[in-house]
N, C-alpha and C. Protein backbone atom coordinates (compact mmCIF):
# COMPACT_ATOMS: atom_id res chain seq x y z
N UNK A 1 0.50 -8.37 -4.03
CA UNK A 1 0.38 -6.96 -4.30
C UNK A 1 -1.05 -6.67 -4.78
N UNK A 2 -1.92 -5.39 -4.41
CA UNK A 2 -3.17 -4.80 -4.83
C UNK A 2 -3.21 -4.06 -6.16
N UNK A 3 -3.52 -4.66 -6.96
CA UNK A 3 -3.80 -4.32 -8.17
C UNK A 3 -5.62 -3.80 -8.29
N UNK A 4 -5.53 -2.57 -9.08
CA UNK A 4 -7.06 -2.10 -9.60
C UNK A 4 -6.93 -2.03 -10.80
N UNK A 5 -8.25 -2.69 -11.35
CA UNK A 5 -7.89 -3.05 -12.83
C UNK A 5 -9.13 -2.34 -13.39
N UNK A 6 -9.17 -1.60 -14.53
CA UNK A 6 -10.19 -1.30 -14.96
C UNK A 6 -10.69 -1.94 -16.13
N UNK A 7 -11.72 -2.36 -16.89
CA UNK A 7 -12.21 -3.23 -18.01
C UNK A 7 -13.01 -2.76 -19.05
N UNK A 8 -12.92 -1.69 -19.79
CA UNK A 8 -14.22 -1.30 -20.67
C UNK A 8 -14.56 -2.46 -21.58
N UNK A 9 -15.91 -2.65 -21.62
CA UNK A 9 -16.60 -3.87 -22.25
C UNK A 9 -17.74 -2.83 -22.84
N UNK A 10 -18.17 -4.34 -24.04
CA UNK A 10 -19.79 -3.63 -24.49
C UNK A 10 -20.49 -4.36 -23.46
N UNK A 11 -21.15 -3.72 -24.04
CA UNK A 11 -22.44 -3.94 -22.45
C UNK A 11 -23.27 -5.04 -23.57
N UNK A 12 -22.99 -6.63 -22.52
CA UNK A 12 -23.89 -7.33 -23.89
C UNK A 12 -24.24 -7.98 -22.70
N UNK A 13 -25.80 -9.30 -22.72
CA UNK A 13 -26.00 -9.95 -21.41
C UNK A 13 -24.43 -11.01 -21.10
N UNK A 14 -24.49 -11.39 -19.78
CA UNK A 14 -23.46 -12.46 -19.60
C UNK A 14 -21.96 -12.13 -19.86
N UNK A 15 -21.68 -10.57 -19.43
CA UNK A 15 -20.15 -10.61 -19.90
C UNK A 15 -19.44 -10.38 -18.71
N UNK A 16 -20.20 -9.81 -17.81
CA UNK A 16 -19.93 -9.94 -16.32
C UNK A 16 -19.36 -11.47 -15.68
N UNK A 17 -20.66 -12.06 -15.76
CA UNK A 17 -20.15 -13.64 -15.91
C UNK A 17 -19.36 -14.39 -16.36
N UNK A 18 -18.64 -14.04 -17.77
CA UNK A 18 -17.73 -14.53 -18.39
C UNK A 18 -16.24 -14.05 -17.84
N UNK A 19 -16.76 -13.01 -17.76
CA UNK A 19 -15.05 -12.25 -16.85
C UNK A 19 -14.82 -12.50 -15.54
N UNK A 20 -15.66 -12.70 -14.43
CA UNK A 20 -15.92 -13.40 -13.38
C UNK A 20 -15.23 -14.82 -13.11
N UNK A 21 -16.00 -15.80 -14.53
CA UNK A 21 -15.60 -16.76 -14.36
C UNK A 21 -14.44 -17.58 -14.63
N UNK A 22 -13.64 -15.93 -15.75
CA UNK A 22 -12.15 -16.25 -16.33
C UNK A 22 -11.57 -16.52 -14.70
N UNK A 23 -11.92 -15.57 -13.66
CA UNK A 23 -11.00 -15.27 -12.79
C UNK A 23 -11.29 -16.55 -11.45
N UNK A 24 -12.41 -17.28 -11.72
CA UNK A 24 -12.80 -18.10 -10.69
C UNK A 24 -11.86 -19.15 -11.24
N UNK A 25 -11.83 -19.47 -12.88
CA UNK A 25 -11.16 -20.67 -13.19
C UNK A 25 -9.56 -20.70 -12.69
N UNK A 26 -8.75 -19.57 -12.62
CA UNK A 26 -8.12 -19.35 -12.40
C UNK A 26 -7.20 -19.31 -11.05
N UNK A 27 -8.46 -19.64 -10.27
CA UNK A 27 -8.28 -19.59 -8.75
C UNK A 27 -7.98 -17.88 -8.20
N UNK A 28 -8.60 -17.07 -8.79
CA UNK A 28 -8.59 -15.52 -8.23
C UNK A 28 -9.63 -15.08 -7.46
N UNK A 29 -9.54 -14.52 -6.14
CA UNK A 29 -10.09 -13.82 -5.43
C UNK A 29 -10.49 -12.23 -5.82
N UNK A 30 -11.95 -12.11 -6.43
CA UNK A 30 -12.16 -10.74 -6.95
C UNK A 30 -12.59 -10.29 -4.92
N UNK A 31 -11.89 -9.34 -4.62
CA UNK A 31 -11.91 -8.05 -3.56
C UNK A 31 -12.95 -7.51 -3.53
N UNK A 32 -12.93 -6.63 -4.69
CA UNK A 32 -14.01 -5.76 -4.86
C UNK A 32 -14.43 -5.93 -6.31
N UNK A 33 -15.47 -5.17 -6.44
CA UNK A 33 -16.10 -5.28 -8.10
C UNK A 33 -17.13 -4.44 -8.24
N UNK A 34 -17.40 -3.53 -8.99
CA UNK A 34 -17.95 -2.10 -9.28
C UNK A 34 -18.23 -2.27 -11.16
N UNK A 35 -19.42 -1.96 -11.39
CA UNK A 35 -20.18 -2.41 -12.93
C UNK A 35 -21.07 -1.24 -13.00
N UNK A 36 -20.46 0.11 -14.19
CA UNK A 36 -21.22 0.90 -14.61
C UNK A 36 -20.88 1.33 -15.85
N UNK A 37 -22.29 2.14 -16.34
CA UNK A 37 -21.85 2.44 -18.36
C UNK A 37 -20.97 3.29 -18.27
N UNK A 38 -21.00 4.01 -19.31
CA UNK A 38 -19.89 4.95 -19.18
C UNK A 38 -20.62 6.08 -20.22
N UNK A 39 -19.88 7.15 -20.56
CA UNK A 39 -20.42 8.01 -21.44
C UNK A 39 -20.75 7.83 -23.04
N UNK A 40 -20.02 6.52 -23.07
CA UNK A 40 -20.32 6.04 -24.19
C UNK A 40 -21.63 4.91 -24.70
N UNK A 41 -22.17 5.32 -25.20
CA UNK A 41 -23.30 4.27 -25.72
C UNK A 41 -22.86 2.95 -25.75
N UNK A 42 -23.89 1.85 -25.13
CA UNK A 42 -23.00 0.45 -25.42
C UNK A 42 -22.07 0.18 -24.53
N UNK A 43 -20.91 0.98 -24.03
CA UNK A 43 -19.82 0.40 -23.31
C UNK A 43 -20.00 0.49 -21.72
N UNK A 44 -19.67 -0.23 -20.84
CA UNK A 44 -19.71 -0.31 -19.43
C UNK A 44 -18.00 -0.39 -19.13
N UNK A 45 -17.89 -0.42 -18.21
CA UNK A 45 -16.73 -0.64 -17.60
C UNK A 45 -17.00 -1.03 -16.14
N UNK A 46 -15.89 -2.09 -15.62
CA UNK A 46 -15.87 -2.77 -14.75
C UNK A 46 -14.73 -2.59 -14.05
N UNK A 47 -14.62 -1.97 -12.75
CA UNK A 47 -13.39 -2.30 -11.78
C UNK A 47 -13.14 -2.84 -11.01
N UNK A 48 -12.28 -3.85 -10.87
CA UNK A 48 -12.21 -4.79 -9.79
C UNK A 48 -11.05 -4.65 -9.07
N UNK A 49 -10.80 -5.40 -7.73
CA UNK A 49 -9.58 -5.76 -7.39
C UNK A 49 -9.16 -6.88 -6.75
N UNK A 50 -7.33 -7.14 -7.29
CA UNK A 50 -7.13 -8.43 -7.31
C UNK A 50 -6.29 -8.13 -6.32
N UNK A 51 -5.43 -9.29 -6.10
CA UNK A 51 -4.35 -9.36 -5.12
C UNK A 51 -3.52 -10.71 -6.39
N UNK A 52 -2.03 -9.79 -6.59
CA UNK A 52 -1.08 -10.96 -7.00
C UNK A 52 0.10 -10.21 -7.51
N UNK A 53 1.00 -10.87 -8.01
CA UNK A 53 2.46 -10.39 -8.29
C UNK A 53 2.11 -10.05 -9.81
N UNK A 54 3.27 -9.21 -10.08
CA UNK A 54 2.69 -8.31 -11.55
C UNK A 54 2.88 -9.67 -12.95
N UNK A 55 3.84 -10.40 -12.87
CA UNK A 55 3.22 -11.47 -13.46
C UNK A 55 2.06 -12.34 -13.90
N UNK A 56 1.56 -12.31 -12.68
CA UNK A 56 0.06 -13.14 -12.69
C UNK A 56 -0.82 -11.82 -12.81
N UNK A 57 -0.76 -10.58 -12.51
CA UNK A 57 -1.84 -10.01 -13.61
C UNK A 57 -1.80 -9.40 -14.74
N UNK A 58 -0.37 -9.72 -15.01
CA UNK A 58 0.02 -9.43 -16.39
C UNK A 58 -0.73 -10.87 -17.39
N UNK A 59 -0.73 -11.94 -17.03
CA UNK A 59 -1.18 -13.35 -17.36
C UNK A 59 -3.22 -12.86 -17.38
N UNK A 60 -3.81 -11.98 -16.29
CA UNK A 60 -5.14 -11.88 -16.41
C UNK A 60 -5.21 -11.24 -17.18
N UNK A 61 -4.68 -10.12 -17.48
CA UNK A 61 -4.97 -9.05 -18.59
C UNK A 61 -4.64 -9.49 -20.07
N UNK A 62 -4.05 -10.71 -20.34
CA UNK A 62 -3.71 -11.35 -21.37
C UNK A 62 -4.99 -12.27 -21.88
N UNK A 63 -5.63 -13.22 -20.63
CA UNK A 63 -6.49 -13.64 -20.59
C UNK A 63 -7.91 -12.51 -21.16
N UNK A 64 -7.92 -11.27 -20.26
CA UNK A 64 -8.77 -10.82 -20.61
C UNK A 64 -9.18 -10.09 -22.06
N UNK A 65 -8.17 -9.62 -22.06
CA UNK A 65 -8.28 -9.13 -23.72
C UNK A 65 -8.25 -10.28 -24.82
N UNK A 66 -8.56 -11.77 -24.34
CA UNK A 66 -8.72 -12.38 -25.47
C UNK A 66 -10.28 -12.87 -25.20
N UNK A 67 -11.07 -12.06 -24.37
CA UNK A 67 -12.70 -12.39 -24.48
C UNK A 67 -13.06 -11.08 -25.65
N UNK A 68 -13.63 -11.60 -26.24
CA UNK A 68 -14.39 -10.68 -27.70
C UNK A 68 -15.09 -9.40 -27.01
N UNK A 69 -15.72 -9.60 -25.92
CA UNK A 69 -16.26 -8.55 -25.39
C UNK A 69 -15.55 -6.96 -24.94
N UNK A 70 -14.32 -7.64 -24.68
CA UNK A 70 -13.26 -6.92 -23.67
C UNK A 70 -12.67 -5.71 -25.16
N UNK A 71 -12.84 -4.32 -24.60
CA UNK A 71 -12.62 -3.95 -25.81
C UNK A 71 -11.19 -2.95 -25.20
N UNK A 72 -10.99 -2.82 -23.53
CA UNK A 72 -9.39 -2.20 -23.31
C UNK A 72 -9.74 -2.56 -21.75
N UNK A 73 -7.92 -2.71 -21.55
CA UNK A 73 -7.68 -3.32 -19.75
C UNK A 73 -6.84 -2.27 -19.45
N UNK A 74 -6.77 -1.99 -18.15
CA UNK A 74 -5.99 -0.90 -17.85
C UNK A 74 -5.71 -1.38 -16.23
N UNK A 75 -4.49 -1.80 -15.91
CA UNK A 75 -4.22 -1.69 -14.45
C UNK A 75 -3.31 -0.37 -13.83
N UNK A 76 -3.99 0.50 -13.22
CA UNK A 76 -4.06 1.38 -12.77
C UNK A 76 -2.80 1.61 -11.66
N UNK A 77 -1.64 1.28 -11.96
CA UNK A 77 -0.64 1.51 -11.67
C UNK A 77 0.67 2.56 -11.11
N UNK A 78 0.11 3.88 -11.95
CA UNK A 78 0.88 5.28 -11.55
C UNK A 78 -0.39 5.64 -10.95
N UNK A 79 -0.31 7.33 -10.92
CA UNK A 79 -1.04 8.00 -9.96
C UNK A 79 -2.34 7.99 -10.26
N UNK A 80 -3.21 7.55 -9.63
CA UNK A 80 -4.69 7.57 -9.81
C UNK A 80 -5.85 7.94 -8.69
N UNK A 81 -6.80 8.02 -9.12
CA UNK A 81 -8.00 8.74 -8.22
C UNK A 81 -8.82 6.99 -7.91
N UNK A 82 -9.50 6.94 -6.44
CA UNK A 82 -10.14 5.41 -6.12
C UNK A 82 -10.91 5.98 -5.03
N UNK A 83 -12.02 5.80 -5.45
CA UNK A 83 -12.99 6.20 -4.51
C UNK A 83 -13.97 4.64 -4.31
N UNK A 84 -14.70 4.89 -2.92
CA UNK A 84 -15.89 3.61 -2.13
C UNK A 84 -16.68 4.62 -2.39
N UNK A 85 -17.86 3.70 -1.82
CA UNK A 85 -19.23 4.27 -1.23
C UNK A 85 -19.91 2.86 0.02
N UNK A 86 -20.02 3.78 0.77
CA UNK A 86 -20.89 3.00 2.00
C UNK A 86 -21.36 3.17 2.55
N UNK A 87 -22.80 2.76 2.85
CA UNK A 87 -23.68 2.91 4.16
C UNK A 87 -23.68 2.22 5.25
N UNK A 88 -23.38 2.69 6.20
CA UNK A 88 -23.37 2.28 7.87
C UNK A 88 -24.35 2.48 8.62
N UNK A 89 -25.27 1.43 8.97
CA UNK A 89 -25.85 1.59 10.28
C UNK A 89 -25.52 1.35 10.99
N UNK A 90 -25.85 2.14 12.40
CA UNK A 90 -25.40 2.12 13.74
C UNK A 90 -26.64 2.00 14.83
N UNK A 91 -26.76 1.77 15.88
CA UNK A 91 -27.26 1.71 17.03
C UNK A 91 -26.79 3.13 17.45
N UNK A 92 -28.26 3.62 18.08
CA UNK A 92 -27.68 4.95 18.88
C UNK A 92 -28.73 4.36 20.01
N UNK A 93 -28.00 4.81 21.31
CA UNK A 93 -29.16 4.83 22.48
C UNK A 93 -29.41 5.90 23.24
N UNK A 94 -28.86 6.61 22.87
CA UNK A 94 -29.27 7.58 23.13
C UNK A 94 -29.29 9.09 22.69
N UNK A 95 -29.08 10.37 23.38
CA UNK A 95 -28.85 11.81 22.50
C UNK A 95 -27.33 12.06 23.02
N UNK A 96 -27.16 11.73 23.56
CA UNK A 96 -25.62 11.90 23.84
C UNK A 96 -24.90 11.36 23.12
N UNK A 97 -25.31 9.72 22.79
CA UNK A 97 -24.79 9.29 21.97
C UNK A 97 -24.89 9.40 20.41
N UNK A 98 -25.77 10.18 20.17
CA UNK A 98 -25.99 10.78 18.65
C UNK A 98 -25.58 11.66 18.31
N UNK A 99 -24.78 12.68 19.30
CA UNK A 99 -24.29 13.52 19.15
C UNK A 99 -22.78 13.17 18.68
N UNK A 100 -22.26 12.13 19.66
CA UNK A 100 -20.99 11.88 19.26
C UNK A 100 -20.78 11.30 18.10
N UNK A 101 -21.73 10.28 17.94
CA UNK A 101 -22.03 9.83 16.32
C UNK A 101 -21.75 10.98 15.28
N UNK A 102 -22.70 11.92 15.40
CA UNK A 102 -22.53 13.01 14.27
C UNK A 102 -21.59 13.63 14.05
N UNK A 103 -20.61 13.92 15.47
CA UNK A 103 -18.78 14.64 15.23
C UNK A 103 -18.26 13.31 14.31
N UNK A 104 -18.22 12.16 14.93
CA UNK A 104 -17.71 11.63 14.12
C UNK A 104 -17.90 11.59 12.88
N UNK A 105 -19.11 11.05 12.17
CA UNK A 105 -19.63 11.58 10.75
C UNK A 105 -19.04 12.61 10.07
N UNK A 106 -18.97 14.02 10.70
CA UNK A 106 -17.92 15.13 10.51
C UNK A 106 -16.93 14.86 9.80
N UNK A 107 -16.20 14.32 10.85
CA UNK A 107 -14.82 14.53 10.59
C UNK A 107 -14.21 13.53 9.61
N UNK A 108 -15.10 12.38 9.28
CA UNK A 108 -14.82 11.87 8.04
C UNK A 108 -16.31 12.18 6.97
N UNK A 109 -16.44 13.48 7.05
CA UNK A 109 -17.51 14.28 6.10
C UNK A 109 -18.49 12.92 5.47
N UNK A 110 -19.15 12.30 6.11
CA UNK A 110 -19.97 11.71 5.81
C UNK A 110 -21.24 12.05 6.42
N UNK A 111 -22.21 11.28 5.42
CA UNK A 111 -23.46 12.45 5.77
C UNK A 111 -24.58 11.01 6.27
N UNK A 112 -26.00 11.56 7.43
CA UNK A 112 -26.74 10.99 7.91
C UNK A 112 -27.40 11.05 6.75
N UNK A 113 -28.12 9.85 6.26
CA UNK A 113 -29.29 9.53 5.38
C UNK A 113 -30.53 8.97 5.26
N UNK A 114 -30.11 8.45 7.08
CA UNK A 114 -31.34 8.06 7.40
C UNK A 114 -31.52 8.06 9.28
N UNK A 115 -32.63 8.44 9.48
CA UNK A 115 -33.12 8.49 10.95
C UNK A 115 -33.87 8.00 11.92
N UNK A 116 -33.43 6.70 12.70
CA UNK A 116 -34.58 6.19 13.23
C UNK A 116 -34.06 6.45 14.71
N UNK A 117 -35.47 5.83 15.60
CA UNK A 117 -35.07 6.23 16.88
C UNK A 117 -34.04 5.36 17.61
N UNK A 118 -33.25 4.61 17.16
CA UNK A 118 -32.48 3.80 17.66
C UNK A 118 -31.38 3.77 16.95
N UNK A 119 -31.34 4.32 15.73
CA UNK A 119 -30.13 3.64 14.44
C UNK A 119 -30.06 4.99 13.89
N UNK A 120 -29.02 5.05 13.86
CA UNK A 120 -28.54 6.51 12.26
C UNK A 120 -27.63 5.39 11.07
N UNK A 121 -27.71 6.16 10.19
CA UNK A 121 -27.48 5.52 8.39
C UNK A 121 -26.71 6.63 8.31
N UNK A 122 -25.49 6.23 7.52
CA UNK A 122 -24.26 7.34 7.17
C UNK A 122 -24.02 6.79 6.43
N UNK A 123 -23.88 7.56 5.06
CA UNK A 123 -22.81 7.74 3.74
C UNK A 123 -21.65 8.19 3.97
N UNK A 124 -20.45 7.47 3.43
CA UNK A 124 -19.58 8.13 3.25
C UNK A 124 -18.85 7.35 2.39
N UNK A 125 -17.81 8.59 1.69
CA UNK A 125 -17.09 7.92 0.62
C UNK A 125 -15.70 8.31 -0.15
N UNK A 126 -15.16 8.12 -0.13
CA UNK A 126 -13.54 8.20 -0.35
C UNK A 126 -12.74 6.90 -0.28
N UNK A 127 -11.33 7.10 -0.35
CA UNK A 127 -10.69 5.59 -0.32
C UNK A 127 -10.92 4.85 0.24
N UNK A 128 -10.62 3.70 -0.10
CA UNK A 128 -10.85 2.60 0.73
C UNK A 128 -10.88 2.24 2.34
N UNK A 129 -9.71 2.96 2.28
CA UNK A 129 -8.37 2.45 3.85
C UNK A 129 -9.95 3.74 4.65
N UNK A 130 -9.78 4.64 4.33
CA UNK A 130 -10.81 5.66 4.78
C UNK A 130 -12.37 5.14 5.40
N UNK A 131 -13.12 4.90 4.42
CA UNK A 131 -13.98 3.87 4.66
C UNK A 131 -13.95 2.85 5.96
N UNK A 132 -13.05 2.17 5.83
CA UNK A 132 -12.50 1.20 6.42
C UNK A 132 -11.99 2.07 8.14
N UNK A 133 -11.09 2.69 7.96
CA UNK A 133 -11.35 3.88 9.18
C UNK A 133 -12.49 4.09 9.96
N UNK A 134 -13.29 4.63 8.69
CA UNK A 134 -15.15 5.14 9.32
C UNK A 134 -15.57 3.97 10.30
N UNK A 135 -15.55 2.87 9.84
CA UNK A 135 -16.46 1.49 10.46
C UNK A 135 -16.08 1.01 11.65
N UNK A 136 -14.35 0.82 11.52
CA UNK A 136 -13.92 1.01 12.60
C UNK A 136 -13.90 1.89 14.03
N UNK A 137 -14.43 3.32 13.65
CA UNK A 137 -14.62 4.37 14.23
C UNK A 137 -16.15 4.28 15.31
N UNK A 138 -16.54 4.00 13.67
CA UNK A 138 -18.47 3.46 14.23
C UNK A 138 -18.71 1.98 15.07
N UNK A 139 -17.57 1.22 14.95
CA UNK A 139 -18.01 -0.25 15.55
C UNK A 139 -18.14 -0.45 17.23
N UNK A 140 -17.70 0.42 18.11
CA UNK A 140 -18.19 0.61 19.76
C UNK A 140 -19.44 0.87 19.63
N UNK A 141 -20.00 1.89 18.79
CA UNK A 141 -21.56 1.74 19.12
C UNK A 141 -22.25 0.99 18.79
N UNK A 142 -22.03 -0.19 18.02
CA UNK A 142 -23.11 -1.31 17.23
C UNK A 142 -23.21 -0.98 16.22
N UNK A 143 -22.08 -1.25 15.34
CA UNK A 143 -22.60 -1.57 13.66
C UNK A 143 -24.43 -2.70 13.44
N UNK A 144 -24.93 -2.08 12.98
CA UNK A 144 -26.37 -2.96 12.53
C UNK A 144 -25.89 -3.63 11.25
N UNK A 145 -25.36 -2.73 10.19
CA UNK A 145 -25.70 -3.19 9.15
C UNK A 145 -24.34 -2.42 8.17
N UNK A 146 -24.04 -2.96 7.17
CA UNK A 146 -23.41 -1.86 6.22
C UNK A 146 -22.81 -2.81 4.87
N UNK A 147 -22.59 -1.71 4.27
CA UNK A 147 -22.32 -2.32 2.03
C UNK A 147 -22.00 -0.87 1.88
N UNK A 148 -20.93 -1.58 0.94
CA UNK A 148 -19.68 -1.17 0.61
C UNK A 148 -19.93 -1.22 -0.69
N UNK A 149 -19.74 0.20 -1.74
CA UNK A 149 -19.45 -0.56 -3.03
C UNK A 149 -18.16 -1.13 -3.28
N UNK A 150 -17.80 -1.23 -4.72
CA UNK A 150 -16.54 -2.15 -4.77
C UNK A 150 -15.70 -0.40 -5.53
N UNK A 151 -14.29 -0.60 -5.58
CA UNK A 151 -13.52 0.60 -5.59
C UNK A 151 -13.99 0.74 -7.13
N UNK A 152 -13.94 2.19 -6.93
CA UNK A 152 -13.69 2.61 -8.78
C UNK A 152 -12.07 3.43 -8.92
N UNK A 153 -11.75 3.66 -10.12
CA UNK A 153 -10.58 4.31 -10.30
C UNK A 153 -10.94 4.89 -11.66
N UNK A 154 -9.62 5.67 -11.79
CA UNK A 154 -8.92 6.62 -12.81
C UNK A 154 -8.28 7.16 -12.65
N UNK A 155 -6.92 7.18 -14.14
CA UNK A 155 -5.89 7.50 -13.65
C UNK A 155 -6.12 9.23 -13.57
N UNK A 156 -4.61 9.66 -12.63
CA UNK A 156 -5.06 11.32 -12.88
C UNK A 156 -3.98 11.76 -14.15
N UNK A 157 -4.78 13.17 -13.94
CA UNK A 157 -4.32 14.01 -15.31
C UNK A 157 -5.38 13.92 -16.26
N UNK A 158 -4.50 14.28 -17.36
CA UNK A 158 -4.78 14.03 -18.51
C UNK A 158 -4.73 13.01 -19.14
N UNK A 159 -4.39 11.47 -18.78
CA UNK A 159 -4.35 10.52 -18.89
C UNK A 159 -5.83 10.08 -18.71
N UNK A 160 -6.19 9.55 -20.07
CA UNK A 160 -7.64 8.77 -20.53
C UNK A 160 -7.87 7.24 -21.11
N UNK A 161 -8.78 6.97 -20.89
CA UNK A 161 -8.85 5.41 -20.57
C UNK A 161 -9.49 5.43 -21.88
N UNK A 162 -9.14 5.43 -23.33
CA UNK A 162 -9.86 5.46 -24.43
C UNK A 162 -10.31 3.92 -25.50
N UNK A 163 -10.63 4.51 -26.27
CA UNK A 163 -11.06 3.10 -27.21
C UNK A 163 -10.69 3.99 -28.76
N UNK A 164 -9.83 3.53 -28.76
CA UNK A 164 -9.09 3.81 -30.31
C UNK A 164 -9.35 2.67 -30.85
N UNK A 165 -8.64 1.46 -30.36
CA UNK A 165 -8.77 0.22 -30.87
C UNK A 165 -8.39 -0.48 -30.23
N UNK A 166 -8.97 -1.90 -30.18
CA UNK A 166 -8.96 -2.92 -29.52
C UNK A 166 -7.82 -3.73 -29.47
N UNK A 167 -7.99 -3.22 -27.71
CA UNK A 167 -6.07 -4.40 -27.44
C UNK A 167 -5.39 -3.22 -27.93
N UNK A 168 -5.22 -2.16 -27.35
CA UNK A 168 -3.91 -0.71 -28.05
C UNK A 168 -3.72 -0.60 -26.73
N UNK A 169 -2.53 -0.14 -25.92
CA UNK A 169 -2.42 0.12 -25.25
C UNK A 169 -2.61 1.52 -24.68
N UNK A 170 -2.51 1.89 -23.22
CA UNK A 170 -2.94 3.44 -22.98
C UNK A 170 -2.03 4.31 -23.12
């Protein structure tokens, strides 16, 4: 099963690494992985994703909240918001074919960011599976190149991912 886990940490050197390497010892496949601060001074948060039965990431999140750094875990379970980001290059050879390029771009509202005479660069960004759509969409004309960030989340509502205290649940 796809689990998205979210991690607020202080932002100290090597904690990336340490949480990384809880999950390598472990024999876990991190998916994706996304590392930014947050509005709070000091704290970052990290989202990753795993693949496993709710046991075994009930067992990581146990693990994780016993690194000093780790100050709340949250697996993202009811209804939540998960957005990518990715740039795609493509091969164009021609104007005909840049044209069709660009409907497509359209219709999954992603935008050209870059222009050469052979290649267009497209952003786009929304869920995953979406993303994943786009490339597929773009791969008859010659994918060149493309990166993916790793997913972010949050849950919806009014539901907040806070720091009351360490190890409290949400």
């Amino acid at each position: 099963m796809r689990h998205l886990v979210s991690v607020l940490v202080q932002d100290h050197p090597r904690v990336l690494t340490r949480i990384t390497s809880m999950f390598a010892r472990r024999g876990f496949n991190i998916e994706s992985l996304a590392v930014g601060r947050t509005h709070i001074p000091s704290v970052s948060r990290i989202s990753f994703v795993v693949y496993g039965d709710d046991r075994t990431i009930e067992q990581v999140e146990k693990q994780l909240n016993r690194l000093i750094e780790v100050l709340k875990v949250v697996d993202h379970e009811g209804p939540h918001l998960e957005r990518e980001m990715a740039l795609v290059k493509v091969h164009v050879a021609g104007v005909e074919e840049r044209l069709e390029l660009k409907e497509i771009a359209e219709a999954f509202r992603a935008r050209i960011v870059d222009v050469a005479r052979t290649a267009l660069t497209f952003e786009v960004t929304g869920h995953p599976a979406k993303i994943t759509r786009f490339i597929e969409e773009m791969a008859p004309y010659g994918i060149l190149e493309t990166m993916r960030t790793g997913a972010v989340a949050m849950d919806r509502g009014e539901r907040v991912l806070r720091l009351k205290a360490k190890r409290e649940a949400v």
